[in-house]
N, C-alpha and C. Protein backbone atom coordinates (compact mmCIF):
# COMPACT_ATOMS: atom_id res chain seq x y z
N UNK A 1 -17.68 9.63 -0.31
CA UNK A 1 -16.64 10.15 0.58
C UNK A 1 -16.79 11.66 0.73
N UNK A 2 -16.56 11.87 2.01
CA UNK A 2 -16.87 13.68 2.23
C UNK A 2 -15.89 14.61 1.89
N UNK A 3 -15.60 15.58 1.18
CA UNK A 3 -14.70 16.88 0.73
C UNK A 3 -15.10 17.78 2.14
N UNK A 4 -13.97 18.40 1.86
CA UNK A 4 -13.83 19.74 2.87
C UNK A 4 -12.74 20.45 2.10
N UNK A 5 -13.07 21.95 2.49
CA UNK A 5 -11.62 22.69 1.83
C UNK A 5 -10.44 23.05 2.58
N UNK A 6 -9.26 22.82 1.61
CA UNK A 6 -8.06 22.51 2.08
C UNK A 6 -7.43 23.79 2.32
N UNK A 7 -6.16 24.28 2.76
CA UNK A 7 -5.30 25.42 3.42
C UNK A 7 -5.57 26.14 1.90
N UNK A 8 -5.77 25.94 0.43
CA UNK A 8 -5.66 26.68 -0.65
C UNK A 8 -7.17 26.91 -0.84
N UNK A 9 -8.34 26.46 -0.43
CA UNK A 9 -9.50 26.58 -0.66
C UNK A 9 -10.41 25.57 -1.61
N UNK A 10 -9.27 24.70 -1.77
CA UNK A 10 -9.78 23.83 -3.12
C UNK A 10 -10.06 22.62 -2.37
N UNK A 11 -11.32 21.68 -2.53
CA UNK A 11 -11.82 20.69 -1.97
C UNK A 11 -11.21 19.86 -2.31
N UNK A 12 -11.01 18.87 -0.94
CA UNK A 12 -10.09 17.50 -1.11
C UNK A 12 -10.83 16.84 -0.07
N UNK A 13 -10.56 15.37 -0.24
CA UNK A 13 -10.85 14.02 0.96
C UNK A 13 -10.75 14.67 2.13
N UNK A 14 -11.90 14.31 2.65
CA UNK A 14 -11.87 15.31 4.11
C UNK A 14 -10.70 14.32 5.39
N UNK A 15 -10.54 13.07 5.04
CA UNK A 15 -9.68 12.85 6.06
C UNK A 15 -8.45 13.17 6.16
N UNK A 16 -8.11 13.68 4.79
CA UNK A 16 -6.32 14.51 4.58
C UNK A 16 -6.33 16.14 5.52
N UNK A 17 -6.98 16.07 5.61
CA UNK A 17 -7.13 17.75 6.65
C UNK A 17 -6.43 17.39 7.74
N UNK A 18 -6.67 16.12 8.65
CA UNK A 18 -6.46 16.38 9.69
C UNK A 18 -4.76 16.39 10.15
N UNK A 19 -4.05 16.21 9.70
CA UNK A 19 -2.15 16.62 9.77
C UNK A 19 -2.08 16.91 8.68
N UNK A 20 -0.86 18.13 8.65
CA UNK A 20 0.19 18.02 7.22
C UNK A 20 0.80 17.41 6.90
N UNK A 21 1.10 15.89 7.64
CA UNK A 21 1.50 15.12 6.40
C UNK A 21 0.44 14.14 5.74
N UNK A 22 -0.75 14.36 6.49
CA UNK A 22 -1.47 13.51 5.56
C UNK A 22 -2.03 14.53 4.16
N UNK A 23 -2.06 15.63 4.84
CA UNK A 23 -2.40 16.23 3.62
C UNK A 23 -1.33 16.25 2.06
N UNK A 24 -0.05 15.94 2.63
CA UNK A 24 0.78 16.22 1.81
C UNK A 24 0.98 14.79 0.74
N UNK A 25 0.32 13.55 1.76
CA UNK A 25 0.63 12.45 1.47
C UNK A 25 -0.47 12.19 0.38
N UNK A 26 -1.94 12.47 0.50
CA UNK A 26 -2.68 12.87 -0.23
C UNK A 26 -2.25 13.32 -1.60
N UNK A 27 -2.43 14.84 -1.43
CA UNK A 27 -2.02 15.36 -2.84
C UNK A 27 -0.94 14.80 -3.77
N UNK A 28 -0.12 13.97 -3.48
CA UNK A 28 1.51 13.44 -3.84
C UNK A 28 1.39 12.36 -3.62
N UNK A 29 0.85 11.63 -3.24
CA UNK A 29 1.31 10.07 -3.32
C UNK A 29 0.26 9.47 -3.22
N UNK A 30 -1.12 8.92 -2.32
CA UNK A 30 -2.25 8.52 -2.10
C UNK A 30 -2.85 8.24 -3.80
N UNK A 31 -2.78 7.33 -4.37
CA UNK A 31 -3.68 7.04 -5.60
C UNK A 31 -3.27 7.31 -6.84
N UNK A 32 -1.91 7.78 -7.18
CA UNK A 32 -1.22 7.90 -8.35
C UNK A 32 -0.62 6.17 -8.03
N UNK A 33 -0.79 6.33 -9.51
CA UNK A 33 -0.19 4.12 -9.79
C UNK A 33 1.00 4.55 -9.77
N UNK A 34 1.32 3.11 -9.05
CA UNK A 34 2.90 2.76 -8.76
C UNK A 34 3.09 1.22 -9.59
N UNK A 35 4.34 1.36 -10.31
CA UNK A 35 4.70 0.61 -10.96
C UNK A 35 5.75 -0.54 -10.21
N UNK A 36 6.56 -0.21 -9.24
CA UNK A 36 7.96 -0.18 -8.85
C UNK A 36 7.70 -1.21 -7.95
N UNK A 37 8.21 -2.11 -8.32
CA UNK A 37 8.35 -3.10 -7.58
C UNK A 37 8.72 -3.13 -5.79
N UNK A 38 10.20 -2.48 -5.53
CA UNK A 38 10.32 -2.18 -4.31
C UNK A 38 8.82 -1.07 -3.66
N UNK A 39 8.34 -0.30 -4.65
CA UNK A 39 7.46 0.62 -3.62
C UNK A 39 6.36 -0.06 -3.03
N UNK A 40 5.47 -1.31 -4.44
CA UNK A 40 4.73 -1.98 -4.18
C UNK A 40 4.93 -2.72 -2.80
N UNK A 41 6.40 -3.10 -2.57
CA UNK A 41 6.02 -4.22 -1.43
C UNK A 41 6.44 -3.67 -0.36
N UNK A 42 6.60 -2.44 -0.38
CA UNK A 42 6.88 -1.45 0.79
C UNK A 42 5.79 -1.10 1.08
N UNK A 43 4.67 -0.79 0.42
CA UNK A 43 3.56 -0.15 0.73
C UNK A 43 2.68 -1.85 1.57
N UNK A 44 2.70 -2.94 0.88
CA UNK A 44 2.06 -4.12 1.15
C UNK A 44 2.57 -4.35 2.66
N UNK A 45 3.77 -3.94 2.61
CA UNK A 45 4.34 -4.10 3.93
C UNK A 45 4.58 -3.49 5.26
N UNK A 46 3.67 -2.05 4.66
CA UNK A 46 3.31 -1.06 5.20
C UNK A 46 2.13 -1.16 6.28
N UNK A 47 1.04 -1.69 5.03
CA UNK A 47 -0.77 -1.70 5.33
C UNK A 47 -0.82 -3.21 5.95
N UNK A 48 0.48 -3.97 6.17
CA UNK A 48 0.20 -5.01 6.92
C UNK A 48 0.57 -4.40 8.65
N UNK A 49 1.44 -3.35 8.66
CA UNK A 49 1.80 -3.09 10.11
C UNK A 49 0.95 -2.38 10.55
N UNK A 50 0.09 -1.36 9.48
CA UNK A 50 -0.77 -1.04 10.48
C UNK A 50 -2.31 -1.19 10.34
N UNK A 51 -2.41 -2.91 10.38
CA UNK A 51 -3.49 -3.68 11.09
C UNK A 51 -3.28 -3.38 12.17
N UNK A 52 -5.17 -2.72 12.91
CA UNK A 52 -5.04 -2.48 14.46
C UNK A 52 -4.54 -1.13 14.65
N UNK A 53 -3.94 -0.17 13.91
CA UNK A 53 -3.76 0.90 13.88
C UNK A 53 -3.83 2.23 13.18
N UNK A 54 -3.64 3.39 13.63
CA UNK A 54 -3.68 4.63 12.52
C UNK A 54 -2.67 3.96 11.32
N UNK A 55 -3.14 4.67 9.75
CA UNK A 55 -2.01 5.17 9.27
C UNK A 55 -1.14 6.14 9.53
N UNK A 56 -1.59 7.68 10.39
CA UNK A 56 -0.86 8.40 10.55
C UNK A 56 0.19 8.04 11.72
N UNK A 57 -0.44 6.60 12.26
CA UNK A 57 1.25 6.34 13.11
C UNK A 57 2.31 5.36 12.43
N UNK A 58 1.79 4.65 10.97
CA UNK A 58 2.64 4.62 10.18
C UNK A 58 3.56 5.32 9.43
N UNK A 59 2.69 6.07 9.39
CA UNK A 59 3.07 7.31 7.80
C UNK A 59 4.49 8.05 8.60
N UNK A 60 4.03 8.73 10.05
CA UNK A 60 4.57 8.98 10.66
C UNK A 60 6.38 8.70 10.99
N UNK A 61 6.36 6.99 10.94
CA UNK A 61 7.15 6.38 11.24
C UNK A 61 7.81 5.90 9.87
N UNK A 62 7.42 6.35 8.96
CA UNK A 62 7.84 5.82 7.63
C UNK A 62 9.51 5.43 7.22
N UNK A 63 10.12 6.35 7.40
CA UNK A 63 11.54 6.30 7.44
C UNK A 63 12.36 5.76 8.16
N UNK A 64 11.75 5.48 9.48
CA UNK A 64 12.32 4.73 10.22
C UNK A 64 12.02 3.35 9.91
N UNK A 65 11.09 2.95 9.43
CA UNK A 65 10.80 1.72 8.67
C UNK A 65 11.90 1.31 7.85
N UNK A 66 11.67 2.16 6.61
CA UNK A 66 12.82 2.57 5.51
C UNK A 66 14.27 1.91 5.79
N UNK A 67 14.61 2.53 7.12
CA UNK A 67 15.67 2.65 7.39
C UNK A 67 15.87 1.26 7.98
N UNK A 68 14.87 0.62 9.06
CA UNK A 68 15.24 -0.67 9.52
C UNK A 68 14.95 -1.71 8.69
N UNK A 69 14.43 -1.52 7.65
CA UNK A 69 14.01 -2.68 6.82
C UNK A 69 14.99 -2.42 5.16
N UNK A 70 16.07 -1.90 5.44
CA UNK A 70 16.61 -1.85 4.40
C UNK A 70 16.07 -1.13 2.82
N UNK A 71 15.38 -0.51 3.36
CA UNK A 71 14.61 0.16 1.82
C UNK A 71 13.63 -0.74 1.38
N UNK A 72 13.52 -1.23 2.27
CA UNK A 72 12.30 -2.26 1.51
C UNK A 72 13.11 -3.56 0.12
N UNK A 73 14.14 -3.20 0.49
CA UNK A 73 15.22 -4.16 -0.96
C UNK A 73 14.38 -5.86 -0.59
N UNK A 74 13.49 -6.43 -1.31
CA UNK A 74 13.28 -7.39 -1.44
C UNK A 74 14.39 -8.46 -1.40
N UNK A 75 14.93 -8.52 -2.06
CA UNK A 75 16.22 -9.51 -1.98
C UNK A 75 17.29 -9.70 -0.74
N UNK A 76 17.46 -8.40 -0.55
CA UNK A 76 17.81 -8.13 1.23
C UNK A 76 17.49 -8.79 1.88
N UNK A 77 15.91 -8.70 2.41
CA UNK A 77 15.17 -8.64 3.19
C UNK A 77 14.59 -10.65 3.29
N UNK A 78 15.21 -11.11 2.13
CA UNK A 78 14.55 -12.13 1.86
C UNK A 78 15.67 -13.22 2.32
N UNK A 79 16.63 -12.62 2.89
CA UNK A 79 18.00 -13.52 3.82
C UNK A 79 18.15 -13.20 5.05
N UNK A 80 17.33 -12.12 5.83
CA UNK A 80 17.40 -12.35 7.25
C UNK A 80 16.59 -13.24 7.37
N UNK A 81 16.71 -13.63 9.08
CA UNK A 81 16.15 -14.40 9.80
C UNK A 81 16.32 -13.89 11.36
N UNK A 82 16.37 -15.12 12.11
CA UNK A 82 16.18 -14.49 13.57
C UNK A 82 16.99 -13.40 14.58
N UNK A 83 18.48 -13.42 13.91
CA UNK A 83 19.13 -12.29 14.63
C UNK A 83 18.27 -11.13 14.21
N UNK A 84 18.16 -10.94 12.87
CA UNK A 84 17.35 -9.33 12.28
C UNK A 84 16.32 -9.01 12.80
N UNK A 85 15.22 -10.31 13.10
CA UNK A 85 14.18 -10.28 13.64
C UNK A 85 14.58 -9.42 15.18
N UNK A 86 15.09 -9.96 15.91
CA UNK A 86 15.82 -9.65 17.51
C UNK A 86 16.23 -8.31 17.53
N UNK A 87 16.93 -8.07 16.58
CA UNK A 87 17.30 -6.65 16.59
C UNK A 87 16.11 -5.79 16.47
N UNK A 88 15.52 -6.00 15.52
CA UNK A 88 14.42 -4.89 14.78
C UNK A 88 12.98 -4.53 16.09
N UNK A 89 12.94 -6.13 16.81
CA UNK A 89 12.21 -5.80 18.03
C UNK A 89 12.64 -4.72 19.57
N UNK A 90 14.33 -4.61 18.87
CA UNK A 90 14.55 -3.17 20.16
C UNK A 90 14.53 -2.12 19.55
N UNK A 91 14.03 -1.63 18.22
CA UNK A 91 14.02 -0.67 16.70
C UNK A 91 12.62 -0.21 17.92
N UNK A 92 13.06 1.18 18.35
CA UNK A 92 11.92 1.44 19.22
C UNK A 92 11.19 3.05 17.84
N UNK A 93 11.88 3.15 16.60
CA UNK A 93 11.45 3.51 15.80
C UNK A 93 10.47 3.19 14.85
N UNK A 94 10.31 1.65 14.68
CA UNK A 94 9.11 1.55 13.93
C UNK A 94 8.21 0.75 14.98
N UNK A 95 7.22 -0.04 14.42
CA UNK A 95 6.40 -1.04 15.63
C UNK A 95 7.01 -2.15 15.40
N UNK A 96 7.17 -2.37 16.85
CA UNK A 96 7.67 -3.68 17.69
C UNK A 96 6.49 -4.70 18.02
N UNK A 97 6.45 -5.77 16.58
CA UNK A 97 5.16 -6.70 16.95
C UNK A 97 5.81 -7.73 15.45
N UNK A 98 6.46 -8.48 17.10
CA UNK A 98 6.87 -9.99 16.16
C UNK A 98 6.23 -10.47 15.33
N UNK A 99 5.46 -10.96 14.98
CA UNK A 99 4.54 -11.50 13.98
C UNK A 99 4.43 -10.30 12.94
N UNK A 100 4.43 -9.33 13.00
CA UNK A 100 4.27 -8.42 11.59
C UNK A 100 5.92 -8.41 11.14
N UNK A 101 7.00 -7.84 11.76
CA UNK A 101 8.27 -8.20 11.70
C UNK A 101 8.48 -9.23 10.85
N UNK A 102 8.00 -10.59 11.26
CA UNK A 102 8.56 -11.79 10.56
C UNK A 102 7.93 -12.00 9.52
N UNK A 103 6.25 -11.03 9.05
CA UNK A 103 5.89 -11.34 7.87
C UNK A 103 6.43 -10.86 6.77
N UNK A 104 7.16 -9.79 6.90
CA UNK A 104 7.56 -8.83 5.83
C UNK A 104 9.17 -9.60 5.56
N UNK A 105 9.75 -10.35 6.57
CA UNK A 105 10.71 -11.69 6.00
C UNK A 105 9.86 -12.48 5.08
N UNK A 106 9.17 -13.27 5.79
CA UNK A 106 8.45 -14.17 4.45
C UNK A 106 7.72 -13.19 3.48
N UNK A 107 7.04 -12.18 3.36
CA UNK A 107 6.65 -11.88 2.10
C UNK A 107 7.60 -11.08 1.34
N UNK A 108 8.98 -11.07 1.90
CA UNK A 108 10.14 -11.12 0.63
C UNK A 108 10.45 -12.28 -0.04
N UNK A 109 10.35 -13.39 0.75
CA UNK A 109 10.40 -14.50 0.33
C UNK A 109 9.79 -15.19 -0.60
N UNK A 110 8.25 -14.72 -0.43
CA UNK A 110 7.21 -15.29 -1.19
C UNK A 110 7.08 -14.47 -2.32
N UNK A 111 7.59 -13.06 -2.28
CA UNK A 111 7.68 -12.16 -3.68
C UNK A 111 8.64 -12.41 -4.40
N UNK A 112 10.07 -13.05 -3.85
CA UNK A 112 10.86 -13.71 -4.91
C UNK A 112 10.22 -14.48 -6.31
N UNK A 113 9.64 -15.35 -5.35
CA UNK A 113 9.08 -16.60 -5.87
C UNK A 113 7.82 -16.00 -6.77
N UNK A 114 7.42 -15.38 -6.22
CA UNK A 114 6.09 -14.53 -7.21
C UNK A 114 7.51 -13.79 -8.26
N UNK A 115 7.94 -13.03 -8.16
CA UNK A 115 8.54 -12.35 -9.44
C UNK A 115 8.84 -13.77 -10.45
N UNK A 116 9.88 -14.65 -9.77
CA UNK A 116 10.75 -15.75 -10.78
C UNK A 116 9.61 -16.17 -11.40
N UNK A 117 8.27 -16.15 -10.96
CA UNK A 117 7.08 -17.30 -11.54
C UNK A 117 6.29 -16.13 -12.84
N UNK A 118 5.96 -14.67 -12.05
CA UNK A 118 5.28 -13.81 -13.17
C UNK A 118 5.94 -13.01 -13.59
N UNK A 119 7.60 -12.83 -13.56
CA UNK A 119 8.19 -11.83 -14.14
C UNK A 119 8.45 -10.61 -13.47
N UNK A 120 7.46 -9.81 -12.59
CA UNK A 120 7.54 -8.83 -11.65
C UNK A 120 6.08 -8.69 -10.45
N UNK A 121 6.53 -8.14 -9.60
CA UNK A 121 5.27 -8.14 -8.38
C UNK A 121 4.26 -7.15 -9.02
N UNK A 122 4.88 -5.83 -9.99
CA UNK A 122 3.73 -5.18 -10.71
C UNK A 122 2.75 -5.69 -11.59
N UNK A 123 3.66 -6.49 -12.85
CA UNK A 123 2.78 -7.03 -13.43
C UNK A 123 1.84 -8.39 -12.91
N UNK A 124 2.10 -8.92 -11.73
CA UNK A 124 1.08 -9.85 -11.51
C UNK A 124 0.06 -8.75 -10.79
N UNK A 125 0.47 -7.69 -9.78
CA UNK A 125 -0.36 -6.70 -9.21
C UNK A 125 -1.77 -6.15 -10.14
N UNK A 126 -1.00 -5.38 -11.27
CA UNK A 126 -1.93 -4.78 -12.39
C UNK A 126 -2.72 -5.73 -13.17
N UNK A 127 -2.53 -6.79 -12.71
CA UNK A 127 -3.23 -7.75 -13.54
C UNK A 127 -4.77 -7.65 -13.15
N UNK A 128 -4.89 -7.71 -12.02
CA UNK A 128 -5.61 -7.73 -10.77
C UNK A 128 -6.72 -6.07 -10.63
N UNK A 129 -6.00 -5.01 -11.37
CA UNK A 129 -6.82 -3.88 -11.34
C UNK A 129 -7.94 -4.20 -11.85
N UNK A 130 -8.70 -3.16 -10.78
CA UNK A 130 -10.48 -3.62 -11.16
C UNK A 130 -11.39 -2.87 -12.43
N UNK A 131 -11.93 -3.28 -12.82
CA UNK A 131 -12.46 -3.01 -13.79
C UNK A 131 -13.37 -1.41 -13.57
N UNK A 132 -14.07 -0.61 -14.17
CA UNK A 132 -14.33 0.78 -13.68
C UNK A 132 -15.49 0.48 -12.98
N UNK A 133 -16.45 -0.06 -13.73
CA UNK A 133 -17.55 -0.55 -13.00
C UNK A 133 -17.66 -0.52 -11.48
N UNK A 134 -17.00 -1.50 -11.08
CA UNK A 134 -16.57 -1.95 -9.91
C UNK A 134 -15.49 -1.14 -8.98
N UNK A 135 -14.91 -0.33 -9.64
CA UNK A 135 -14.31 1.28 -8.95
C UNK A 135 -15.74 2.20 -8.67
N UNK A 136 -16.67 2.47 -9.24
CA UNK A 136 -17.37 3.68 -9.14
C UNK A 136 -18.14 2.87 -7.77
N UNK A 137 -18.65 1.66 -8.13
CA UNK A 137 -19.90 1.06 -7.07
C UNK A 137 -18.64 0.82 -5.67
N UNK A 138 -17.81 0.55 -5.61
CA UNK A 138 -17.27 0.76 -4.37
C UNK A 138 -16.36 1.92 -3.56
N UNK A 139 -16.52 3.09 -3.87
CA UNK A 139 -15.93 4.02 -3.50
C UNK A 139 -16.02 4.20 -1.93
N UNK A 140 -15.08 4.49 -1.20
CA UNK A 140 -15.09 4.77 0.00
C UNK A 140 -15.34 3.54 0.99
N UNK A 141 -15.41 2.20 0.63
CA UNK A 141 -15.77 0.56 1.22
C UNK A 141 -14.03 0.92 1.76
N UNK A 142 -14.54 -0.11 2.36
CA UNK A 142 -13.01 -0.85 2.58
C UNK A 142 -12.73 -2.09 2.71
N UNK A 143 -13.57 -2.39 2.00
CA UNK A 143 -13.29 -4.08 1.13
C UNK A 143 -13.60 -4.21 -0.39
N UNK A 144 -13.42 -4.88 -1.01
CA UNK A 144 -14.24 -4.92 -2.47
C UNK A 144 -13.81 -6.30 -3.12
N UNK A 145 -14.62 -6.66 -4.03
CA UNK A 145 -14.43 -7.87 -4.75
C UNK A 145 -13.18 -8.45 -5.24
N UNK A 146 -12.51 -7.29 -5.25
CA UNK A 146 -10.92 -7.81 -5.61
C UNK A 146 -10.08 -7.24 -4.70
N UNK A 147 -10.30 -7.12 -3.24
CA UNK A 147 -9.46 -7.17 -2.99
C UNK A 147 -9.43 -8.22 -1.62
N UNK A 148 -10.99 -9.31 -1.63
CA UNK A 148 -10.98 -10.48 -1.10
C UNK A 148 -10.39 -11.21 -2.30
N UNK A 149 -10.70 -11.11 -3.55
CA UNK A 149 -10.25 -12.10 -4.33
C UNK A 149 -8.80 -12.03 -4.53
N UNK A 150 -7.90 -11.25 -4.38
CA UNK A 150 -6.48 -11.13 -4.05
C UNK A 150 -6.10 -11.39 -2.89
N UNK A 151 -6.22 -11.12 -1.93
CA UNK A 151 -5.97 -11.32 -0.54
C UNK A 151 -6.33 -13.03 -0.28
N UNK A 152 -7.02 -13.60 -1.47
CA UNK A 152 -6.91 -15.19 -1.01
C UNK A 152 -5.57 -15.44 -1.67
N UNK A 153 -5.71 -14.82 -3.04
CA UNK A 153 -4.38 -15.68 -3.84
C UNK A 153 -3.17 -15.08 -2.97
N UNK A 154 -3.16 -14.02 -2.55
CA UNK A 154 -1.23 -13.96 -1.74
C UNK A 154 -1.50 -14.81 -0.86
N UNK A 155 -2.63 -15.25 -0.32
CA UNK A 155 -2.19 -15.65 0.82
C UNK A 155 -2.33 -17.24 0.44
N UNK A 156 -2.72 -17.72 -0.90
CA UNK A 156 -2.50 -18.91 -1.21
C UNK A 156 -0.88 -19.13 -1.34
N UNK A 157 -0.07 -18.20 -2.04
CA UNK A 157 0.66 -17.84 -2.19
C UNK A 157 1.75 -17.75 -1.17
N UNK A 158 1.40 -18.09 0.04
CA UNK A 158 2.38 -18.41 1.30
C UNK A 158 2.27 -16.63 2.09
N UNK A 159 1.63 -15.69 1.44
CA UNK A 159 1.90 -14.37 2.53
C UNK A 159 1.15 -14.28 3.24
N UNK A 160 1.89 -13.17 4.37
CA UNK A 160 1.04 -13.40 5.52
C UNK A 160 0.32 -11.54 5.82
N UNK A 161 -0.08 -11.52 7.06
CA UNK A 161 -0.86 -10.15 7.01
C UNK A 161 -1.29 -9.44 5.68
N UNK A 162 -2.18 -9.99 4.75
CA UNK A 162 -2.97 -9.40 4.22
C UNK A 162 -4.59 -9.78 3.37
N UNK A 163 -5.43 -9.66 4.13
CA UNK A 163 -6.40 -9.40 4.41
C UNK A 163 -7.02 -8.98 3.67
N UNK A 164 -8.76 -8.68 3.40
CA UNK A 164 -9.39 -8.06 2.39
C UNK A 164 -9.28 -6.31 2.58
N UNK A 165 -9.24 -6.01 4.08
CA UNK A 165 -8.88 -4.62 4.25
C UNK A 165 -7.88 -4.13 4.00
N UNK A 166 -6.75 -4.93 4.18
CA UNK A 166 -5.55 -4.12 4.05
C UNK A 166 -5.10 -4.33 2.82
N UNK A 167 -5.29 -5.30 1.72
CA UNK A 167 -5.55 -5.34 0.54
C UNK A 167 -6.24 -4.09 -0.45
N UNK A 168 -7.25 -4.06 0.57
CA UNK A 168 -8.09 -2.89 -0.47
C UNK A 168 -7.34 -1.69 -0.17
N UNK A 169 -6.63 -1.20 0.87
CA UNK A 169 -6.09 0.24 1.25
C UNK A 169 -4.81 -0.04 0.53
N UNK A 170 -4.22 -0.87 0.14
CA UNK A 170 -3.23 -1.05 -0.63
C UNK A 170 -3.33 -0.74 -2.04
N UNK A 171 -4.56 -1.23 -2.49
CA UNK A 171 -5.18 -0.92 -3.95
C UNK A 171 -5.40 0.88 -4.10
N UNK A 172 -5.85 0.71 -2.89
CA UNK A 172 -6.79 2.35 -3.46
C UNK A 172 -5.08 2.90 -2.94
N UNK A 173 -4.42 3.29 -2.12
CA UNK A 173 -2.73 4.07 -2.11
C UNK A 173 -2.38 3.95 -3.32
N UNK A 174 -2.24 2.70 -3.79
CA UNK A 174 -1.09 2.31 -5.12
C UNK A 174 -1.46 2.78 -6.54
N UNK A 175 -3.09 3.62 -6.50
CA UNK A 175 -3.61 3.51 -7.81
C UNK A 175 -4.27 2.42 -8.49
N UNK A 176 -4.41 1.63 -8.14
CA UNK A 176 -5.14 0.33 -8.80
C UNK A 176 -6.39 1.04 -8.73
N UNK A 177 -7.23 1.40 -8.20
CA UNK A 177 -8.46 2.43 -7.93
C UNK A 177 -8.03 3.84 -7.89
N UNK A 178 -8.92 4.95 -8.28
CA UNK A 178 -8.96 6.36 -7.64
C UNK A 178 -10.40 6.07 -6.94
N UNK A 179 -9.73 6.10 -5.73
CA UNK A 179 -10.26 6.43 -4.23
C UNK A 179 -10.81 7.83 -3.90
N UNK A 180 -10.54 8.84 -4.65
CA UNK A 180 -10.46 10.40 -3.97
C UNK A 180 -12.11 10.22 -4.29
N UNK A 181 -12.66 11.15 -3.50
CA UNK A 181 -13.89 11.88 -3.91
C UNK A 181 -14.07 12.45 -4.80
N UNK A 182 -15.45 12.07 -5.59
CA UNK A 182 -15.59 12.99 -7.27
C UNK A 182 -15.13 14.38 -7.05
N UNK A 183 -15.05 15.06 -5.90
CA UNK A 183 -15.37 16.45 -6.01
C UNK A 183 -14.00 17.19 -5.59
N UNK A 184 -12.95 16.28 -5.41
CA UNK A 184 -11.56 16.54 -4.12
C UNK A 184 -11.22 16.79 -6.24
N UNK A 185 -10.07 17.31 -5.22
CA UNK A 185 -9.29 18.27 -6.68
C UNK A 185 -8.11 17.67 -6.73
N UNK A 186 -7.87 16.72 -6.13
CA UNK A 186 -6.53 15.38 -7.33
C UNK A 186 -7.04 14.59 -7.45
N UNK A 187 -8.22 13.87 -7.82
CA UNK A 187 -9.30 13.41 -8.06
C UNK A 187 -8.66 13.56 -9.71
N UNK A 188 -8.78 14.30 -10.43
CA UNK A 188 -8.62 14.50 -11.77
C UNK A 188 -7.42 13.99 -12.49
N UNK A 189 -6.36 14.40 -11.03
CA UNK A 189 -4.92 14.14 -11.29
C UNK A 189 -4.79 12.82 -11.64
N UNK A 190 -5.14 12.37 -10.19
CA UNK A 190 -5.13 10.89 -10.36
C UNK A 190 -5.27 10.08 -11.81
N UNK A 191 -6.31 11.14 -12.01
CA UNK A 191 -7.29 9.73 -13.42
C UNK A 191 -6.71 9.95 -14.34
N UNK A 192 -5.82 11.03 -14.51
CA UNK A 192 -5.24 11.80 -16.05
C UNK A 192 -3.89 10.35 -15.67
N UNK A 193 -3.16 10.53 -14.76
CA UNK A 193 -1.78 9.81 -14.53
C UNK A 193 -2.57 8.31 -14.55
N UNK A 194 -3.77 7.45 -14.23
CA UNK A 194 -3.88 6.21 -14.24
C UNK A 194 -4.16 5.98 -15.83
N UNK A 195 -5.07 7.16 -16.62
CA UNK A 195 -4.98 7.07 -18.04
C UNK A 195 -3.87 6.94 -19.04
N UNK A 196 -2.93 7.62 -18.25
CA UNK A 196 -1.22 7.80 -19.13
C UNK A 196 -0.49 6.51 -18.99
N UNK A 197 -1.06 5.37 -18.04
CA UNK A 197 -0.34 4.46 -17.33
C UNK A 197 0.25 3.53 -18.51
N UNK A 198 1.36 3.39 -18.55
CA UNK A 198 1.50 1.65 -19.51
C UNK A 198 1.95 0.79 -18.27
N UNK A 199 0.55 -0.08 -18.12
CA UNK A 199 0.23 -1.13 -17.33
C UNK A 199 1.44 -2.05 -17.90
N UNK A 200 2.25 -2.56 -16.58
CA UNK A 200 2.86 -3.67 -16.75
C UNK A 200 2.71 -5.00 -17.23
N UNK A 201 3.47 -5.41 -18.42
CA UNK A 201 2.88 -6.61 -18.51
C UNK A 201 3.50 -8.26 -18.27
């Protein structure tokens, strides 16, 4: 992955340059592990809307997401149905595309059922982190061995929009991988905070 230097001079992922909020999203959030159940399936539910699109017209729209989808509250989210659906399609704040709308209903649904069965969506998540090996040989892909081999089980699992790509950009955001470039300067951060981690169990 290519470095370039950032507004402080210090080399980072060259695709965080191009807006300040990706840059900001980068340094602060992009690849530090997330434990948290609601963030996890906010983010899953994130990298499913934007199949077919930028992240920065997600990222962008983030709060307005937030805001129409209830915080991402799993349990919420896991008792609408078609009025919410109806509404959320005149939500000219986030994207208006029925079929992604109605997945993030069922994959509250199907994360119920995943928590009651493994206890939490993290610890079945972290289960799933890849081994280092297999972090170094795929850096910068945007697919990898586990994140076709996950992307079958959710979707054995009854969920919908997610894919080996949007799986893997989910992995490398959430920390399951450090994604950054050897040479980008939270690169280090990252690995110190995935080292400190007590993996869910």
């Amino acid at each position: 992955m290519q470095t370039a230097p950032g507004p402080d001079g210090h080399l980072r992922c060259a695709w965080c340059l191009a807006t300040p909020q990706y840059l900001a999203y980068h340094d602060t959030e992009w690849g530090f592990p997330v434990t948290d159940d609601r963030r996890l399936f906010e983010k899953l539910c994130l990298e499913g809307f934007q199949a077919g699109l930028s992240w920065r017209t997600i990222l962008e729209k983030r709060e307005n997401f937030r805001r129409a989808f209830a915080g991402f509250d799993i349990d919420t989210l896991a008792g609408w149905g078609a009025p919410e659906v109806d509404r959320l399609l005149l939500d000219a704040g986030i994207v208006r595309h029925r079929g992604k709308i109605e997945s993030v209903l069922n994959n509250a649904r199907r994360t119920q059922e995943l928590i009651r069965a493994e206890g939490s969506l993290a610890a079945w998540i972290w289960r799933h982190e890849p081994a280092v090996p297999e972090q170094a040989a795929h850096q910068g892909v945007t697919t990898s061995p586990t994140s076709v081999q996950l992307s079958k089980q959710l979707k054995k699992r009854g969920f919908s929009f997610v894919g080996p790509t949007t799986v893997h950009a989910f992995l490398q955001a959430m920390g399951l991988i450090n994604d950054h470039a050897a040479g980008c300067v939270v690169h280090a951060r990252v690995e110190a905070a995935r080292a400190a981690l007590e993996r869910p169990g």
